[in-house]
C-alpha atoms as a PDB file:
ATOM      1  CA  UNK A   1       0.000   0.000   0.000  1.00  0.00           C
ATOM      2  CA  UNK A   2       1.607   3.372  -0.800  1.00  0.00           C
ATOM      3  CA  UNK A   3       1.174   6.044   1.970  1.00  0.00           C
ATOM      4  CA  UNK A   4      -0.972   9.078   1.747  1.00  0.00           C
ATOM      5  CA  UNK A   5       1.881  10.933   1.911  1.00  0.00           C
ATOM      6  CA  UNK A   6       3.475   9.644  -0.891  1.00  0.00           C
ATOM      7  CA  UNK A   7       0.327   9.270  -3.224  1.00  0.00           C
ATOM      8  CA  UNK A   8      -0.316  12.920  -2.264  1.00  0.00           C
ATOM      9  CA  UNK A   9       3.188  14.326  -3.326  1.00  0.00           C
ATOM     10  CA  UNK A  10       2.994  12.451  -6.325  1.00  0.00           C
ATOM     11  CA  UNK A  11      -0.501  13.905  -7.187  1.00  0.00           C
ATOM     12  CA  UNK A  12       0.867  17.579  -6.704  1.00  0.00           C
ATOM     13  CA  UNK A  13       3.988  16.499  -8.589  1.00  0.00           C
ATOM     14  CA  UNK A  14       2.036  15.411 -11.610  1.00  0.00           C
ATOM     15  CA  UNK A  15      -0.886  18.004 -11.225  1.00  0.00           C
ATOM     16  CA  UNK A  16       1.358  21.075  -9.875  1.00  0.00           C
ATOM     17  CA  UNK A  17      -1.495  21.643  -7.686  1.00  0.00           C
ATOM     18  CA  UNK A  18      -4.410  20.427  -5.687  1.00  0.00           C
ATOM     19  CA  UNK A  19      -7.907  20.419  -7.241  1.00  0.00           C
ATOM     20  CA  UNK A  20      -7.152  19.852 -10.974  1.00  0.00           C
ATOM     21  CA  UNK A  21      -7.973  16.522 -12.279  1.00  0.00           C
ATOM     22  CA  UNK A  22      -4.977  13.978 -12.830  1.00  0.00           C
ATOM     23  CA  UNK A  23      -5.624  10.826 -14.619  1.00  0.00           C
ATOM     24  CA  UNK A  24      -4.747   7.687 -12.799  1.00  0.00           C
ATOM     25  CA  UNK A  25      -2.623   6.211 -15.123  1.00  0.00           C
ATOM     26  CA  UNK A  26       0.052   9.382 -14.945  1.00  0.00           C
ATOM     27  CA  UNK A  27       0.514   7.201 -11.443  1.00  0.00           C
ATOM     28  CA  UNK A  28       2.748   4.640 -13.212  1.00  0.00           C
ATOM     29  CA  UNK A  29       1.191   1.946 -11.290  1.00  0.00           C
ATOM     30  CA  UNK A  30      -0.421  -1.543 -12.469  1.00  0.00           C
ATOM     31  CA  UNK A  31      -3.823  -1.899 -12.849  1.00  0.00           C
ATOM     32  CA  UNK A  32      -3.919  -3.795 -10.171  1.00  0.00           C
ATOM     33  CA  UNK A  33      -2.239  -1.820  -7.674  1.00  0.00           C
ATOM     34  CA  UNK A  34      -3.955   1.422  -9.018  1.00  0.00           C
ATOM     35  CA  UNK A  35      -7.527   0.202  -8.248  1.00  0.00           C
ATOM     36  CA  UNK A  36      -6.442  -1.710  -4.666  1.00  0.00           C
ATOM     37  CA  UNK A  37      -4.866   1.767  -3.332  1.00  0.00           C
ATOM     38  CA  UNK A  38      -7.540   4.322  -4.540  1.00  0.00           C
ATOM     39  CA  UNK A  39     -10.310   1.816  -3.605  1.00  0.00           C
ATOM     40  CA  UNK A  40      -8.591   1.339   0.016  1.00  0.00           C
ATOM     41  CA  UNK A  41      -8.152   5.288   0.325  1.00  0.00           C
ATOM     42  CA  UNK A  42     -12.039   5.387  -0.975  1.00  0.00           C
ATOM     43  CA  UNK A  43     -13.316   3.069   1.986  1.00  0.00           C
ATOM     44  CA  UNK A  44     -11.786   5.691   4.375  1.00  0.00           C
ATOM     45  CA  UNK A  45     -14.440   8.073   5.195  1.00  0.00           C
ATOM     46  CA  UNK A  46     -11.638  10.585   6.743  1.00  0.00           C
ATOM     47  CA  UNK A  47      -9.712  10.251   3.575  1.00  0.00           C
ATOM     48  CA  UNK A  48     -12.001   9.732   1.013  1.00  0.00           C
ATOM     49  CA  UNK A  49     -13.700  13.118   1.602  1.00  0.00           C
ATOM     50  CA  UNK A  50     -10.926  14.702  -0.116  1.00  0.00           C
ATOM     51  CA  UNK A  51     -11.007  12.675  -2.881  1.00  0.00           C
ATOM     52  CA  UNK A  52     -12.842  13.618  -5.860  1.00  0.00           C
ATOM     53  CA  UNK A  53     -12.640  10.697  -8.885  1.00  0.00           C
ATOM     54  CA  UNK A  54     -14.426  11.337 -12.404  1.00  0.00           C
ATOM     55  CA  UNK A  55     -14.389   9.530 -15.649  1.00  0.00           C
ATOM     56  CA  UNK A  56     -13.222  11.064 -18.670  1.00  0.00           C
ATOM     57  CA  UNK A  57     -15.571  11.020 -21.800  1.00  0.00           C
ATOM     58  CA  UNK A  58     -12.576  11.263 -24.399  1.00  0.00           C
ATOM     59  CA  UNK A  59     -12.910   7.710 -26.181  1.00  0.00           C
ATOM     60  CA  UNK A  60      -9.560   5.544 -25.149  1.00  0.00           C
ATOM     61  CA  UNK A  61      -9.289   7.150 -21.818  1.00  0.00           C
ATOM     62  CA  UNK A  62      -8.455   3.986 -19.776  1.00  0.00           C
ATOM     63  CA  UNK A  63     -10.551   3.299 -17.173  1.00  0.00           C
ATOM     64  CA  UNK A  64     -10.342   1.922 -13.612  1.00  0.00           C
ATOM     65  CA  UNK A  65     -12.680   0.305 -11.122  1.00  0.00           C
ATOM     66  CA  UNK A  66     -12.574   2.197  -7.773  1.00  0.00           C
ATOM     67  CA  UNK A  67     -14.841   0.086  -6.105  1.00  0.00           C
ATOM     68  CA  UNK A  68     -16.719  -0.618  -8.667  1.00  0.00           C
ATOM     69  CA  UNK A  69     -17.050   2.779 -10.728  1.00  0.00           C
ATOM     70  CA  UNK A  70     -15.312   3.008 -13.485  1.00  0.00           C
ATOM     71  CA  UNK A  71     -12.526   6.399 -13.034  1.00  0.00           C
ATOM     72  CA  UNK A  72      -9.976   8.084 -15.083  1.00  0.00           C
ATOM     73  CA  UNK A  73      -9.032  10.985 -12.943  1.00  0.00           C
ATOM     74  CA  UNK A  74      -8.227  12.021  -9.389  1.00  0.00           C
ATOM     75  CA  UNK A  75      -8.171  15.835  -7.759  1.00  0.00           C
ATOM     76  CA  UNK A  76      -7.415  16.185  -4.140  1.00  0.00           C
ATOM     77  CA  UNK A  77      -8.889  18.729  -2.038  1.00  0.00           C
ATOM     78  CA  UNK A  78      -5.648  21.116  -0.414  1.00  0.00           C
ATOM     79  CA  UNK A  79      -7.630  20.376   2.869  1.00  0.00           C
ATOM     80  CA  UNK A  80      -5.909  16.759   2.775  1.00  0.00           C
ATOM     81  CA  UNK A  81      -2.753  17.881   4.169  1.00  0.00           C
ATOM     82  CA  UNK A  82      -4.026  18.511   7.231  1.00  0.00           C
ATOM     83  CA  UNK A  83      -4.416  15.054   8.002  1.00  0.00           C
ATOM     84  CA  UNK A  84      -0.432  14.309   6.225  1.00  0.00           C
END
């Protein structure tokens, strides 16, 4: 499992900043492990909350099941580095 930490300076390192939409591929991590971690972090109530996941209508985006939704992007609220 890769700590919030980490997944949250990665985000910011891909996205430059919080609250802009950063497809969860750009993560570099297998399928597998992409939809286990954001699907873990997604159970959390006091995570998940800053969490907002969407799905891309551009044909080809590839998609992944976050408990069962199908996603393409992740923004993080700022507010999530409070609980860092």
């Amino acid at each position: 499992m890769m700590p919030l930490r980490e997944l949250v300076e990665r985000y910011v390192a891909l996205g430059g900043d919080f609250g802009k939409p950063v497809p969860l591929l750009a993560f570099g991590l297998s399928s597998t492990e992409t939809e286990r971690i954001f699907s873990a972090y997604d159970e959390d109530y006091h995570i998940s909350r800053f969490f907002k996941f969407s799905e891309s209508p551009e044909p080809g985006a590839v998609k992944f099941s976050v408990n069962g939704v199908a996603i393409t992007h992740v923004a993080l609220n700022a507010e999530i580095q409070t609980i860092l």
